[in-house]
N, C-alpha and C. Protein backbone atom coordinates (compact mmCIF):
# COMPACT_ATOMS: atom_id res chain seq x y z
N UNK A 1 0.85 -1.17 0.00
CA UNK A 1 0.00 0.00 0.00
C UNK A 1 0.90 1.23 0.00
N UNK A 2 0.85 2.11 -1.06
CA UNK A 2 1.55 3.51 -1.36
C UNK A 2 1.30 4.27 -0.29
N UNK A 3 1.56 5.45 0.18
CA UNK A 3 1.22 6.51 1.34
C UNK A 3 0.10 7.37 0.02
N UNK A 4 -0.36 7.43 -0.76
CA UNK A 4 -1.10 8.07 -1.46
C UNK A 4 -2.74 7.36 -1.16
N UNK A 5 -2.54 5.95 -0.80
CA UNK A 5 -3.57 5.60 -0.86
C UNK A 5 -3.83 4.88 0.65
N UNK A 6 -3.14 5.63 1.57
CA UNK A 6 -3.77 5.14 2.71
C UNK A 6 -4.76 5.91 2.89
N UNK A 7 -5.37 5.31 4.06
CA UNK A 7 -6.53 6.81 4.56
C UNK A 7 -5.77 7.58 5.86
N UNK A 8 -6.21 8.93 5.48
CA UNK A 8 -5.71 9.56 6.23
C UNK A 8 -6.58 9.72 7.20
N UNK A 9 -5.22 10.00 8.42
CA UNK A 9 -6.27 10.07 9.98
C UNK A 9 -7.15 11.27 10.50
N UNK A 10 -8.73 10.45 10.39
CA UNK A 10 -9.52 11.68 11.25
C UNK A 10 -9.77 12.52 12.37
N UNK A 11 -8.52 13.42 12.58
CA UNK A 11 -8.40 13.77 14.22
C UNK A 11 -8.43 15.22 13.58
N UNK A 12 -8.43 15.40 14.90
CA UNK A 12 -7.98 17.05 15.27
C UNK A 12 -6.82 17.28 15.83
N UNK A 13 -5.90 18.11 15.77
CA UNK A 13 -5.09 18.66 16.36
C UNK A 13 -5.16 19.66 17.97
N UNK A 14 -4.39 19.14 18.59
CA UNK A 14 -5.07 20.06 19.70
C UNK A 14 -3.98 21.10 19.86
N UNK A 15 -4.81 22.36 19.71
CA UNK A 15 -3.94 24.05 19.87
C UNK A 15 -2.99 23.86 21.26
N UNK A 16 -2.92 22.91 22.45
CA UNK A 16 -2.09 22.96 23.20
C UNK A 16 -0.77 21.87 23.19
N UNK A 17 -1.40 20.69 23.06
CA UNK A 17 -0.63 19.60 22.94
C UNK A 17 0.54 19.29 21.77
N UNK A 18 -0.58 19.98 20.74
CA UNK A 18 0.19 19.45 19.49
C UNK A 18 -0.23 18.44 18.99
N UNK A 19 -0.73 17.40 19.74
CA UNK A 19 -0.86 16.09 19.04
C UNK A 19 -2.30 15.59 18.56
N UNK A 20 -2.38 14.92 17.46
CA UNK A 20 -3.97 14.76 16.38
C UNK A 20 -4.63 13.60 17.39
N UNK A 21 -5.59 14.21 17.67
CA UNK A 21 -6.70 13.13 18.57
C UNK A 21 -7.94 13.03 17.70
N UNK A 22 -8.52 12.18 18.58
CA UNK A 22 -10.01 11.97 17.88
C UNK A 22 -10.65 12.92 18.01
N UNK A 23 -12.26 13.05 17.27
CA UNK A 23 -13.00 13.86 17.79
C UNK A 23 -13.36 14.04 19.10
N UNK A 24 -14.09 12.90 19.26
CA UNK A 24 -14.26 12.72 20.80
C UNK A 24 -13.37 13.26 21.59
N UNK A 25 -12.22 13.54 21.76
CA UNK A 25 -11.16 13.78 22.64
C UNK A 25 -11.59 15.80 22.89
N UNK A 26 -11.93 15.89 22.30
CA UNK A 26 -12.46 17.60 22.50
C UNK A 26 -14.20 17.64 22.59
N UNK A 27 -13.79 18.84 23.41
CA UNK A 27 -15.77 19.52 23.99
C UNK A 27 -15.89 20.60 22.82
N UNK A 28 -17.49 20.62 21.92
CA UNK A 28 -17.55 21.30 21.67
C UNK A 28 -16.73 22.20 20.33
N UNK A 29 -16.34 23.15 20.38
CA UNK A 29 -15.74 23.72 19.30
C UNK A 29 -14.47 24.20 19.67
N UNK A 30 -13.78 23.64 21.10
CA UNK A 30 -12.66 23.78 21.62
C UNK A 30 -11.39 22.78 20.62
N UNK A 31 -10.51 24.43 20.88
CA UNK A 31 -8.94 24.13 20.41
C UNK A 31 -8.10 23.30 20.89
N UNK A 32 -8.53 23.16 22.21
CA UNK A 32 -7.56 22.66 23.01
C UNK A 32 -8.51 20.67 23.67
N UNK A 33 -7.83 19.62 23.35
CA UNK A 33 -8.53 18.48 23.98
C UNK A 33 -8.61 18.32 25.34
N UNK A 34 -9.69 17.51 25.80
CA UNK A 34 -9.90 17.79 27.06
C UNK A 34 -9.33 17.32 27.87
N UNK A 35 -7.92 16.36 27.72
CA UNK A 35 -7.01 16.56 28.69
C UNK A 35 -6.02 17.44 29.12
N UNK A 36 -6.09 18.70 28.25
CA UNK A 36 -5.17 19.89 28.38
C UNK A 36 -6.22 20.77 28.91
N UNK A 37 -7.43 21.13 28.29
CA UNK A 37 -8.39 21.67 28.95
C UNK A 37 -8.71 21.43 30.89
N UNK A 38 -8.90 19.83 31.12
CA UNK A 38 -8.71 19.21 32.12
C UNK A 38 -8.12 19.72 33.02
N UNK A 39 -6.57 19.69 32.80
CA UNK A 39 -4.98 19.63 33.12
C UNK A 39 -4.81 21.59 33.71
N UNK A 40 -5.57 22.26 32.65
CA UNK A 40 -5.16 23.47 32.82
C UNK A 40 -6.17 23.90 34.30
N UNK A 41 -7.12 23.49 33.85
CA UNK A 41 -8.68 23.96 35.13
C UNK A 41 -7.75 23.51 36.46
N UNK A 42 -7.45 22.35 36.40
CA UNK A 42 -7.09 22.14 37.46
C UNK A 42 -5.94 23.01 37.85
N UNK A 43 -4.71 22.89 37.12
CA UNK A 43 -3.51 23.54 37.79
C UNK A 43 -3.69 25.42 38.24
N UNK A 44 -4.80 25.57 37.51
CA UNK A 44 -5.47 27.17 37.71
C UNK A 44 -6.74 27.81 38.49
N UNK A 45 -7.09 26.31 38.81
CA UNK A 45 -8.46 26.94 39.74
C UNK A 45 -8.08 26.91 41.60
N UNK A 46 -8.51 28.28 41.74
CA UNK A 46 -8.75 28.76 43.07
C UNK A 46 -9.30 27.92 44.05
N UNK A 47 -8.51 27.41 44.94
CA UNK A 47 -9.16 26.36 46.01
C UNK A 47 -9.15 27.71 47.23
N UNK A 48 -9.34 29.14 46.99
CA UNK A 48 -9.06 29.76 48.50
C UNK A 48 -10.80 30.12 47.94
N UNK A 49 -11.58 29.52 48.61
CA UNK A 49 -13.14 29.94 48.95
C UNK A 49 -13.25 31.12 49.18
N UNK A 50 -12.61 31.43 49.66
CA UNK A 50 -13.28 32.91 50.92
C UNK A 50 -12.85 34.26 49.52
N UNK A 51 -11.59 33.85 48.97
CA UNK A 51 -10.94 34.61 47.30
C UNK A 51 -12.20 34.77 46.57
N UNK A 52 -12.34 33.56 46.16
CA UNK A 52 -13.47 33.28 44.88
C UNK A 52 -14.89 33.95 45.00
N UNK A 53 -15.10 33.51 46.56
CA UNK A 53 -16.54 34.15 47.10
C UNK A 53 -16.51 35.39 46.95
N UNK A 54 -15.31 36.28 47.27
CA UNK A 54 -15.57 37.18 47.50
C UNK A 54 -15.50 38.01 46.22
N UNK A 55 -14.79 37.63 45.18
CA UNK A 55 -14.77 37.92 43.96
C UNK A 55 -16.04 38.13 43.04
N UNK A 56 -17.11 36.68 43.02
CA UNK A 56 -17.99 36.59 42.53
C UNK A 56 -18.81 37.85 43.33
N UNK A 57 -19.18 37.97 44.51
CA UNK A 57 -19.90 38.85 45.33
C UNK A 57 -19.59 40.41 44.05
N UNK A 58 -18.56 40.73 44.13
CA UNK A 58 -18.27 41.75 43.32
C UNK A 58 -18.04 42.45 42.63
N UNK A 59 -18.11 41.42 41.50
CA UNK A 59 -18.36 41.15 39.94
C UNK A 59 -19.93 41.05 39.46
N UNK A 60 -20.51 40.04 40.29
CA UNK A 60 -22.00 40.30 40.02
C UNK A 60 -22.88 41.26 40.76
N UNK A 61 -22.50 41.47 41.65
CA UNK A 61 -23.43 41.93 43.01
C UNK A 61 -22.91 43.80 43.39
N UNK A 62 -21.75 43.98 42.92
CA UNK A 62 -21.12 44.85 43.46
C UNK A 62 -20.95 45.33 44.81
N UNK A 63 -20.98 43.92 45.76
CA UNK A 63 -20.99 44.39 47.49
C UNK A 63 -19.70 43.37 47.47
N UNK A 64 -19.12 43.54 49.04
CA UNK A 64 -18.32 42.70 49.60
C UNK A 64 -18.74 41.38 50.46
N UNK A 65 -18.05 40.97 50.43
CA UNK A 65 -18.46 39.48 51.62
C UNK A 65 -18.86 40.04 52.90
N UNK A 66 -17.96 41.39 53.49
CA UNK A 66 -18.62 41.98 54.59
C UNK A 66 -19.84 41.95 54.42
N UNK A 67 -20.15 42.84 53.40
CA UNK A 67 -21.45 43.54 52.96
C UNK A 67 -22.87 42.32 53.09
N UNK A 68 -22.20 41.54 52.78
CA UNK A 68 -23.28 39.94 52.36
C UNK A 68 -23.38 39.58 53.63
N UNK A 69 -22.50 39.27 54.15
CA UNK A 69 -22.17 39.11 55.95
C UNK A 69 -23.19 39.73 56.43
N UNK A 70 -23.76 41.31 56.33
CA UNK A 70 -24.30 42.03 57.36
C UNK A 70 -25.53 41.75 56.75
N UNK A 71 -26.23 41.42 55.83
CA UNK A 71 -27.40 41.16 54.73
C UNK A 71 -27.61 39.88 55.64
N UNK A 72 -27.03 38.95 56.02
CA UNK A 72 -27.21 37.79 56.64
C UNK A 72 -27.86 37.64 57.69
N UNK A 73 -26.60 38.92 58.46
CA UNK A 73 -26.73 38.69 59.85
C UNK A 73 -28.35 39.18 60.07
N UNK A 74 -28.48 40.38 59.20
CA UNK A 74 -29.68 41.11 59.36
C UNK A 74 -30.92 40.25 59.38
N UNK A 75 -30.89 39.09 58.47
CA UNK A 75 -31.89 38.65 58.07
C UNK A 75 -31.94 37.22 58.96
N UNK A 76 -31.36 37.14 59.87
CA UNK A 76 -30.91 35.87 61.06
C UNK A 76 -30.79 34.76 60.39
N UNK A 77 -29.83 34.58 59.21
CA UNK A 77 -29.24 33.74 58.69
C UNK A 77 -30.07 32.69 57.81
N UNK A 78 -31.68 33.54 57.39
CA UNK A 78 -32.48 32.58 56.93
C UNK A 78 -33.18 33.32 55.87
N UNK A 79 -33.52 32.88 54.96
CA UNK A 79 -34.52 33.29 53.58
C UNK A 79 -35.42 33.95 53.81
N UNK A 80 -35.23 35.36 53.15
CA UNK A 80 -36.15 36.58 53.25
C UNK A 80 -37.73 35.86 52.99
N UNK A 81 -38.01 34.82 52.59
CA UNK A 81 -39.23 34.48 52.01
C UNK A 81 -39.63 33.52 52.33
N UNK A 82 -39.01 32.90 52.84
CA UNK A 82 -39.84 31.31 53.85
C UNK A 82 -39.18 31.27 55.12
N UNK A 83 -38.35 32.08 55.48
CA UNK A 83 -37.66 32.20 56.78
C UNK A 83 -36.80 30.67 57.35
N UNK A 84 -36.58 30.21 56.80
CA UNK A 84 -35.68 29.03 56.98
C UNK A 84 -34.41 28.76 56.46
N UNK A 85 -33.05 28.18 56.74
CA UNK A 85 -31.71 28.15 56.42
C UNK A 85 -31.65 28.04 54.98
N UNK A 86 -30.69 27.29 54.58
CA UNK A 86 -30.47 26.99 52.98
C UNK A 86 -30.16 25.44 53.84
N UNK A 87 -30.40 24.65 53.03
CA UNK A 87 -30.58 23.15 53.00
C UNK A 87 -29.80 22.85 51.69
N UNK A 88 -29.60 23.11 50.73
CA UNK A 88 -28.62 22.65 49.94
C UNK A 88 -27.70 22.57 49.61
N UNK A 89 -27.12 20.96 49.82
CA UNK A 89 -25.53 21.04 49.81
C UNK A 89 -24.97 21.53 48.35
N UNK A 90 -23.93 22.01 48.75
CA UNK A 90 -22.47 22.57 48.01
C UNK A 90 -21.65 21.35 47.65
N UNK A 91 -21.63 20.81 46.27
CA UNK A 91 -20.85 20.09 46.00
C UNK A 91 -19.44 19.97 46.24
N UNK A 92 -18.68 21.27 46.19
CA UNK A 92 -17.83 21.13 46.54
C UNK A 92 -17.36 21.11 48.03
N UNK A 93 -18.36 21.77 49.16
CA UNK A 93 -17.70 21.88 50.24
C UNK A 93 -18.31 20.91 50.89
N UNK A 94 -19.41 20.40 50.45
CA UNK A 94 -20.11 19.40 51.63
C UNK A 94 -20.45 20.27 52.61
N UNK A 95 -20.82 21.47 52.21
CA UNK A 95 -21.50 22.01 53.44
C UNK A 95 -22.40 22.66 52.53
N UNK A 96 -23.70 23.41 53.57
CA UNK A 96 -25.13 24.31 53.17
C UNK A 96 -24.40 25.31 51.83
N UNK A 97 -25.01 25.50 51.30
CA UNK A 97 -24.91 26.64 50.10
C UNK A 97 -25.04 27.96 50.55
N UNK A 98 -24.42 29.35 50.56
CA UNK A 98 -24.74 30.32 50.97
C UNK A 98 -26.30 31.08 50.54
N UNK A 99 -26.79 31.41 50.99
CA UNK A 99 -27.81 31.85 50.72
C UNK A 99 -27.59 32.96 49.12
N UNK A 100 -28.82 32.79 48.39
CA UNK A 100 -28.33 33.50 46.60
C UNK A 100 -29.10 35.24 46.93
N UNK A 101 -28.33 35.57 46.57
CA UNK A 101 -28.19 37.51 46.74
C UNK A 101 -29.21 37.57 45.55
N UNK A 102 -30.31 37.92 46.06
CA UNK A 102 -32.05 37.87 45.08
C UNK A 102 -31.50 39.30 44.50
N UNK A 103 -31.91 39.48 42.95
CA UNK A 103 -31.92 40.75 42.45
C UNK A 103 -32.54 40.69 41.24
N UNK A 104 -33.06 42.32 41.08
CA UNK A 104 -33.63 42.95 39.89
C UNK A 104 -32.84 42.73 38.71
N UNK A 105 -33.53 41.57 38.09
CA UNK A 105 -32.50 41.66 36.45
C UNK A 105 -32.38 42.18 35.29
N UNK A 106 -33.55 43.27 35.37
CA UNK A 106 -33.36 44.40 34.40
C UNK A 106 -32.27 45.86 34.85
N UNK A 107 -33.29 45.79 36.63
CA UNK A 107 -32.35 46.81 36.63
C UNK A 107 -30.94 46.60 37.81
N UNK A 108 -30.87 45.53 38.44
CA UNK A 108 -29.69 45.35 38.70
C UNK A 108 -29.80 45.56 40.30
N UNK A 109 -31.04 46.06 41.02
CA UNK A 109 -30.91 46.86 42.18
C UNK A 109 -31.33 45.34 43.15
N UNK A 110 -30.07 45.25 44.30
CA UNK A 110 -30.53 43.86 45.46
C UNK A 110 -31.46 44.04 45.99
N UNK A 111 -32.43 42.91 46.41
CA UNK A 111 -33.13 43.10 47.52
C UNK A 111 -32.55 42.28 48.51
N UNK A 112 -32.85 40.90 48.48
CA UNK A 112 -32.42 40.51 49.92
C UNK A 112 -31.63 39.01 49.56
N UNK A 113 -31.38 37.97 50.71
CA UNK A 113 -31.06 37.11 50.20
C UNK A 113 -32.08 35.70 50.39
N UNK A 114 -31.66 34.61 49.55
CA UNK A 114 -33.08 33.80 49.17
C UNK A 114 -32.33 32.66 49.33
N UNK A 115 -33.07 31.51 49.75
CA UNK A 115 -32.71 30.21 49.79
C UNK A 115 -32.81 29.83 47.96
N UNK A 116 -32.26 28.63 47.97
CA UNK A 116 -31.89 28.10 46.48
C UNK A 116 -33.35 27.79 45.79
N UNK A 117 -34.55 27.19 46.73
CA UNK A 117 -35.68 26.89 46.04
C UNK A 117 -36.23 28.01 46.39
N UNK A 118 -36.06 28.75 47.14
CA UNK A 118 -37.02 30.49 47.05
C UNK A 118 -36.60 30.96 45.67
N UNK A 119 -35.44 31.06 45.93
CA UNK A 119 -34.59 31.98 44.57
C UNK A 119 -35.12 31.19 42.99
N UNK A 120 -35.43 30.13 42.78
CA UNK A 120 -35.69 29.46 42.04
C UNK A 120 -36.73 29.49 41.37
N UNK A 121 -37.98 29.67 42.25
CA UNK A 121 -39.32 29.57 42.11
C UNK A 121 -39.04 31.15 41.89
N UNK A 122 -38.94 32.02 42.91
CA UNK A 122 -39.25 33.66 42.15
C UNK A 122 -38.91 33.92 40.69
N UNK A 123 -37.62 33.28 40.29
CA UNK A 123 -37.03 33.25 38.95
C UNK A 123 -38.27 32.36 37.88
N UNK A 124 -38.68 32.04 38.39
CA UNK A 124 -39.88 31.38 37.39
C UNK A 124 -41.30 32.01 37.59
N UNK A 125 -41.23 32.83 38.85
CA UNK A 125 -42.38 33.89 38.79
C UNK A 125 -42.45 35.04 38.21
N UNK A 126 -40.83 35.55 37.91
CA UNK A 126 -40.69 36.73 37.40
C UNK A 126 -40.86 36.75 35.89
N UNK A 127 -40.42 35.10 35.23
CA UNK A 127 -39.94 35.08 34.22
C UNK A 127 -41.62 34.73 33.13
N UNK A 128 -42.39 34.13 34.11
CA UNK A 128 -43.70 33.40 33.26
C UNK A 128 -45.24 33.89 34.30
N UNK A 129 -45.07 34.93 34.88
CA UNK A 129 -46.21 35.61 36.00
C UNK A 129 -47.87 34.15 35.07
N UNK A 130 -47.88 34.10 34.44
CA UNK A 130 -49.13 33.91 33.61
C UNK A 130 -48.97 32.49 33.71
N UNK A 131 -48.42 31.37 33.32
CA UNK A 131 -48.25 30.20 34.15
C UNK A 131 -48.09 29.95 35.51
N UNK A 132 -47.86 30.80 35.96
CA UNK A 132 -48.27 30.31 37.66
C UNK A 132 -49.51 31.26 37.88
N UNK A 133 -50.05 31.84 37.40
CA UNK A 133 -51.24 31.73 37.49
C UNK A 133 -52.07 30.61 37.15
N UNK A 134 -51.46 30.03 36.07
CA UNK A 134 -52.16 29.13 35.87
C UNK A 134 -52.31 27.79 36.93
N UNK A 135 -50.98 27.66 37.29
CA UNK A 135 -50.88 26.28 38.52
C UNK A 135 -51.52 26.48 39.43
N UNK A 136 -51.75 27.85 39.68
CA UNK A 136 -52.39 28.06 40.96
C UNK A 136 -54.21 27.59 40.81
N UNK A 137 -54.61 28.21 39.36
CA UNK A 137 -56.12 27.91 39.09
C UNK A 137 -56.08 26.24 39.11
N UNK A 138 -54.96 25.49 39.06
CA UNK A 138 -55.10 23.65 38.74
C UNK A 138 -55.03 23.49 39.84
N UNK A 139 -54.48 23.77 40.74
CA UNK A 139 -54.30 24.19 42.39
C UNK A 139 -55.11 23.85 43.18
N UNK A 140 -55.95 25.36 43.23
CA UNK A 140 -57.12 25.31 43.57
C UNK A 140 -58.42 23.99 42.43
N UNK A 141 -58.28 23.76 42.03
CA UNK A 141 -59.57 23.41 41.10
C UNK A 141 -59.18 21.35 41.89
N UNK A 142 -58.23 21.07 42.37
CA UNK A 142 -57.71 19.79 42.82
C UNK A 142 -57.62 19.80 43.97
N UNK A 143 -57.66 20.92 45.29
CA UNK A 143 -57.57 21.04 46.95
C UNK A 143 -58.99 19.98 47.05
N UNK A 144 -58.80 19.10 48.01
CA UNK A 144 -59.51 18.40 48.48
C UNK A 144 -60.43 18.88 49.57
C-alpha cells in the first residue's frame, strides 16, 4: 500500500498539545482536547473559597463578603421568604450553600437574600407571571 492511498487520519489537532486526537477527545468547538483543557482547570483553579466568594460577590453583586455578611446577619441567617436556612448542599464543600443575593434583572438593584428553592421559584415567577397563574387555578380546582 503507497502513502497516497492510505486513509488519512480523522483527528484534530489540539492548539495545546500538538498532538492529532479523535473527535471525541475535545468539547464542543474547543482548540484545546480535554485533557489539556482538564490539566489546565485544574492547575489554575482557586481552592481559596473565601478569594473566589468574594470575587464573585463583586463582579456580580457589586458588594463585599462583609457587605453579604451584614445582609445575613440582618436577616438571622435565613430566607427573606420562607424564613428558613439553605438546606442545599455545596458540592464542593459538603457544606449548606450560601444563601443566593435575590436581584432585579433588568435593573440590577438587590433586595435581599433567598434560599436556592425560594430563589428558584421567584425566577420562574418573574420570568412566566401567567403560568403560575395558571398552577395556581389547577391548584385550587384539585384542593380536596
Amino acid at each position: 500500500m503507497d502513502i497516497l492511498s492510505s486513509p488519512m487520519p480523522s483527528g484534530k489537532r489540539c492548539s495545546k498539545c500538538k498532538q492529532v486526537k479523535l473527535p471525541d477527545d475535545f468539547s464542543g468547538k474547543s482548540s484545546w482536547c480535554k485533557a489539556c483543557a482538564r490539566d489546565y482547570r485544574r492547575a489554575n483553579y482557586s481552592h481559596d473559597y473565601a478569594k473566589s466568594r468574594n470575587q464573585n460577590l463583586r463582579t456580580n453583586y457589586g458588594i463585599s463578603q462583609e457587605e453579604y455578611d451584614l445582609m445575613f446577619f440582618q436577616q438571622g441567617g435565613v430566607c427573606a421568604i420562607c424564613h428558613q436556612p439553605e438546606t442545599t448542599i455545596d458540592g464542593y464543600t459538603g457544606k449548606p450553600k450560601a444563601l443566593a443575593v435575590d436581584h432585579n434583572h433588568e435593573t440590577g438593584e438587590m433586595r435581599e437574600l433567598l434560599c436556592q428553592a425560594c430563589n428558584h421559584l421567584l425566577g420562574w415567577i418573574e420570568k412566566d407571571p401567567q403560568r403560575v397563574r395558571l398552577v395556581m387555578k389547577y391548584l385550587s380546582k384539585h384542593l380536596t
